[in-house]
C-alpha atoms as a PDB file:
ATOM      1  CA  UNK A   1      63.175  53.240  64.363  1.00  0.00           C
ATOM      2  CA  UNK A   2      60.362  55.419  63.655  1.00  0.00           C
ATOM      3  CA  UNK A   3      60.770  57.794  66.486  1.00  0.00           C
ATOM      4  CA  UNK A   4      64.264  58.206  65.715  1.00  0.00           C
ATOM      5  CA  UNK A   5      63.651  59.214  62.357  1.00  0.00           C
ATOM      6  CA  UNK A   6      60.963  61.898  63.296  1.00  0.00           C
ATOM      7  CA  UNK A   7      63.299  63.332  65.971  1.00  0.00           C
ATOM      8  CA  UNK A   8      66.327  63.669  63.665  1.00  0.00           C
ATOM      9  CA  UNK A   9      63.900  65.291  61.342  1.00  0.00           C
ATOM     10  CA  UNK A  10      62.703  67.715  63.829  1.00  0.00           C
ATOM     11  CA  UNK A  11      66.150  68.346  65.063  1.00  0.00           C
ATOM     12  CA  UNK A  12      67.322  69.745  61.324  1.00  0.00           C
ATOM     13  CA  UNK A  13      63.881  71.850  61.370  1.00  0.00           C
ATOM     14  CA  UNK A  14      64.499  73.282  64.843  1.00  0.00           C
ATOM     15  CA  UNK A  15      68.210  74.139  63.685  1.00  0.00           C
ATOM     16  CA  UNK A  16      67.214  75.562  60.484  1.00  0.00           C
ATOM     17  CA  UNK A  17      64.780  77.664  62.303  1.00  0.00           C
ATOM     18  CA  UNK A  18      66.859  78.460  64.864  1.00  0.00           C
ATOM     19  CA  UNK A  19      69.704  79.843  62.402  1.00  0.00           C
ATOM     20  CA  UNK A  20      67.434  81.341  60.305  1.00  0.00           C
ATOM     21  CA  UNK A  21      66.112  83.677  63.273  1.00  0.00           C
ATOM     22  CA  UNK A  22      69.750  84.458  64.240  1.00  0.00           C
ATOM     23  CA  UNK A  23      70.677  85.337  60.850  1.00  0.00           C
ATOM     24  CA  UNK A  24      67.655  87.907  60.377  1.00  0.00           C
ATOM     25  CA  UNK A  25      68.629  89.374  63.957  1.00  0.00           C
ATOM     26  CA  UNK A  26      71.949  89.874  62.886  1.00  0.00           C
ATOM     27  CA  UNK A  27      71.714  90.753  59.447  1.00  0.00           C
ATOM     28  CA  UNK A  28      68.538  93.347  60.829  1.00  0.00           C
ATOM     29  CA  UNK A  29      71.365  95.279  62.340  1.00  0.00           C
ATOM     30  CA  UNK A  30      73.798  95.918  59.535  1.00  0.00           C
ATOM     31  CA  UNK A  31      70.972  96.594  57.273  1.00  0.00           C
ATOM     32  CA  UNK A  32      69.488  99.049  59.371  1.00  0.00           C
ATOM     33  CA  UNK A  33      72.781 101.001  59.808  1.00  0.00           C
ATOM     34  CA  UNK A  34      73.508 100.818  55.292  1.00  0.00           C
ATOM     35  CA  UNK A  35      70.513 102.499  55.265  1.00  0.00           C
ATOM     36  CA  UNK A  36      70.985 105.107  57.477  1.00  0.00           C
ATOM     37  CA  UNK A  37      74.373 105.776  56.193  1.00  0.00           C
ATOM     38  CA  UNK A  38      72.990 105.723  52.192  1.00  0.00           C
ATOM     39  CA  UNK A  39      70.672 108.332  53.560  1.00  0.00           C
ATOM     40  CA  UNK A  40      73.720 110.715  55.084  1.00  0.00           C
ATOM     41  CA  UNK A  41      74.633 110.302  51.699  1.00  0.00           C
ATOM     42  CA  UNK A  42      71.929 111.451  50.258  1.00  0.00           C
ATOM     43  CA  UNK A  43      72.185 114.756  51.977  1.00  0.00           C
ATOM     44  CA  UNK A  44      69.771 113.597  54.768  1.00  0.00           C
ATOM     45  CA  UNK A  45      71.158 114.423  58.697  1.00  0.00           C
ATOM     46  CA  UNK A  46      69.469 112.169  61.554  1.00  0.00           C
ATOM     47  CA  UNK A  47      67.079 114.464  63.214  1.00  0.00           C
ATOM     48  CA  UNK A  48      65.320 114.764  59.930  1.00  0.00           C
ATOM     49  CA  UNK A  49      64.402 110.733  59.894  1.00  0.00           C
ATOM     50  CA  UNK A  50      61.409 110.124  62.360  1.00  0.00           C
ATOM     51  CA  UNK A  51      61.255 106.161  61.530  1.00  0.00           C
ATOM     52  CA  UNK A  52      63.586 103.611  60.450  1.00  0.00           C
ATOM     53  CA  UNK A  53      62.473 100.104  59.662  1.00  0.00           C
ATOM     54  CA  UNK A  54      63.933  97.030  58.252  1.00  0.00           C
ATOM     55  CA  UNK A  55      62.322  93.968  57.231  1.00  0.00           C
ATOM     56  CA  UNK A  56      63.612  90.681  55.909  1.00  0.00           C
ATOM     57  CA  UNK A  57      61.051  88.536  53.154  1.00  0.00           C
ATOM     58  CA  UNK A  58      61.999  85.052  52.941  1.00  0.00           C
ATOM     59  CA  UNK A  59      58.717  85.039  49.940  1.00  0.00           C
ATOM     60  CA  UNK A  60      60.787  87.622  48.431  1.00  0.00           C
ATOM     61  CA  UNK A  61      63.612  85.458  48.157  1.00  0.00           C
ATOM     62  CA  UNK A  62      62.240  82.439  46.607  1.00  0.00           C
ATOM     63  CA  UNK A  63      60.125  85.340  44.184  1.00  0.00           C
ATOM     64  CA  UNK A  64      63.674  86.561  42.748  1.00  0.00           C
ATOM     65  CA  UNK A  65      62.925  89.938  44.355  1.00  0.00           C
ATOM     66  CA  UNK A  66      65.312  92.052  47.089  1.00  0.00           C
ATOM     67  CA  UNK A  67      65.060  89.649  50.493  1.00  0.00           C
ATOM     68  CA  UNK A  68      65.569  92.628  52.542  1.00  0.00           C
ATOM     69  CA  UNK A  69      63.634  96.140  52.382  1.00  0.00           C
ATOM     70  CA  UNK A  70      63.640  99.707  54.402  1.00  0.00           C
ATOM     71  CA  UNK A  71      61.198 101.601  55.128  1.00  0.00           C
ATOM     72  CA  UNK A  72      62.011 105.163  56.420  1.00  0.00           C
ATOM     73  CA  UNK A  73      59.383 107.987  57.833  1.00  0.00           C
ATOM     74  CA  UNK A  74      60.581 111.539  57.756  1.00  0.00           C
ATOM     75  CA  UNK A  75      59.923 114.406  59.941  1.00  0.00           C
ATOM     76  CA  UNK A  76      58.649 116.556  57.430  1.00  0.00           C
ATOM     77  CA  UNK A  77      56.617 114.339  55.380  1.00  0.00           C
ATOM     78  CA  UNK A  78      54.582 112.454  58.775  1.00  0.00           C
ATOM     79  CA  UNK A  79      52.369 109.609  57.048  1.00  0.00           C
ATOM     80  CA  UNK A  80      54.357 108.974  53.982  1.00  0.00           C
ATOM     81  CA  UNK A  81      56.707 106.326  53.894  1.00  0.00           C
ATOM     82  CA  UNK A  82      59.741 105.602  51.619  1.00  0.00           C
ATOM     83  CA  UNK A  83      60.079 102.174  50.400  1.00  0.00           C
ATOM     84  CA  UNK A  84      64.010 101.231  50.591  1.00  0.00           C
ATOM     85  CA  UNK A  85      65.574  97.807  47.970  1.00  0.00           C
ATOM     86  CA  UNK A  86      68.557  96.117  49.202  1.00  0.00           C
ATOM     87  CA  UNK A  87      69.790  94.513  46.400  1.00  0.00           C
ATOM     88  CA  UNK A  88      73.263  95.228  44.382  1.00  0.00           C
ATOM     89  CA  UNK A  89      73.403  98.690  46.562  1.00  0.00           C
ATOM     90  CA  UNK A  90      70.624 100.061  48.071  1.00  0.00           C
ATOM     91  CA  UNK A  91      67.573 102.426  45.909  1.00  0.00           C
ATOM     92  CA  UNK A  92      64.490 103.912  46.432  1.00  0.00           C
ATOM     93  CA  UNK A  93      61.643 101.619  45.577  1.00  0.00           C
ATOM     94  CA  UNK A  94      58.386 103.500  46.243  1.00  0.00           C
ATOM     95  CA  UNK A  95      56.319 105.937  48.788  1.00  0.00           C
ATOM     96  CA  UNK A  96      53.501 105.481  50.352  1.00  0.00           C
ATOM     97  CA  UNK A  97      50.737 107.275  52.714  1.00  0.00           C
ATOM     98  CA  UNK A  98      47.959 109.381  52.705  1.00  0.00           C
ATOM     99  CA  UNK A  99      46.894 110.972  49.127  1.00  0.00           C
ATOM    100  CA  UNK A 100      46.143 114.443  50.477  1.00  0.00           C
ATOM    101  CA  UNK A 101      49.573 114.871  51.707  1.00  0.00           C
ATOM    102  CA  UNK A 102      51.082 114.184  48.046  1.00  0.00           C
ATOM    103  CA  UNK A 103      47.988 112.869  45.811  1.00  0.00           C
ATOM    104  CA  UNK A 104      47.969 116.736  44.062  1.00  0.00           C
ATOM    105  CA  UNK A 105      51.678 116.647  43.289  1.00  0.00           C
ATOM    106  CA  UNK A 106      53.495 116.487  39.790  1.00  0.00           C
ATOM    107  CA  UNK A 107      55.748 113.311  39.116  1.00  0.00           C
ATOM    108  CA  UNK A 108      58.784 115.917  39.153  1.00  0.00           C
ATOM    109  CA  UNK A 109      57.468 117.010  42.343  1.00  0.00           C
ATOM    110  CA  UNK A 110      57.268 113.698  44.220  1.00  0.00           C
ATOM    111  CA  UNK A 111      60.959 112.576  42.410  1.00  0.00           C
END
């Protein structure tokens, strides 16, 4: 009775797992692409984007914060990276890289 029990529980966690992984694969996808178009919108053409990256947080989640986040290099700023929330619509979050590149700029400036 006792094995059967412990395999029925690890038969939920494998599927939970295993759906969880799928979803993030899939979802990785559609998120990448929102933020690409977002940054058309923004005035920004492809050849100007060096990096594109899109992460899911399960922490973030639980933490009441945007599960998913972007993170997007460009080709003219190499070493500082934009910080992308998926929440209600998508927004810039935050930058970050190396402080000679922008650590001498106003707030206007880096805005």
């Amino acid at each position: 009775m006792k094995k059967k029990i412990i395999i029925g529980i690890m038969s939920v966690v494998t599927l939970i797992a295993a759906f969880s992984g799928f979803y993030v694969i899939s979802c990785r996808a559609t998120r990448t692409d929102d933020l690409l178009t977002y940054l058309e919108i923004k005035g920004y053409s492809a050849s100007e984007i060096k990096t594109v990256t899109v992460k899911y947080s399960f922490t973030n989640l639980i933490l009441g914060y945007a599960e998913w986040s972007g993170y997007v290099e460009f080709e003219d700023e190499v070493g500082i990276i934009y910080h992308y929330n998926f929440g209600d619509g998508i927004s810039q979050g935050s930058f970050s890289g190396d402080s000679e590149v922008y650590g001498n700029l106003e707030k206007e400036e880096l805005l």
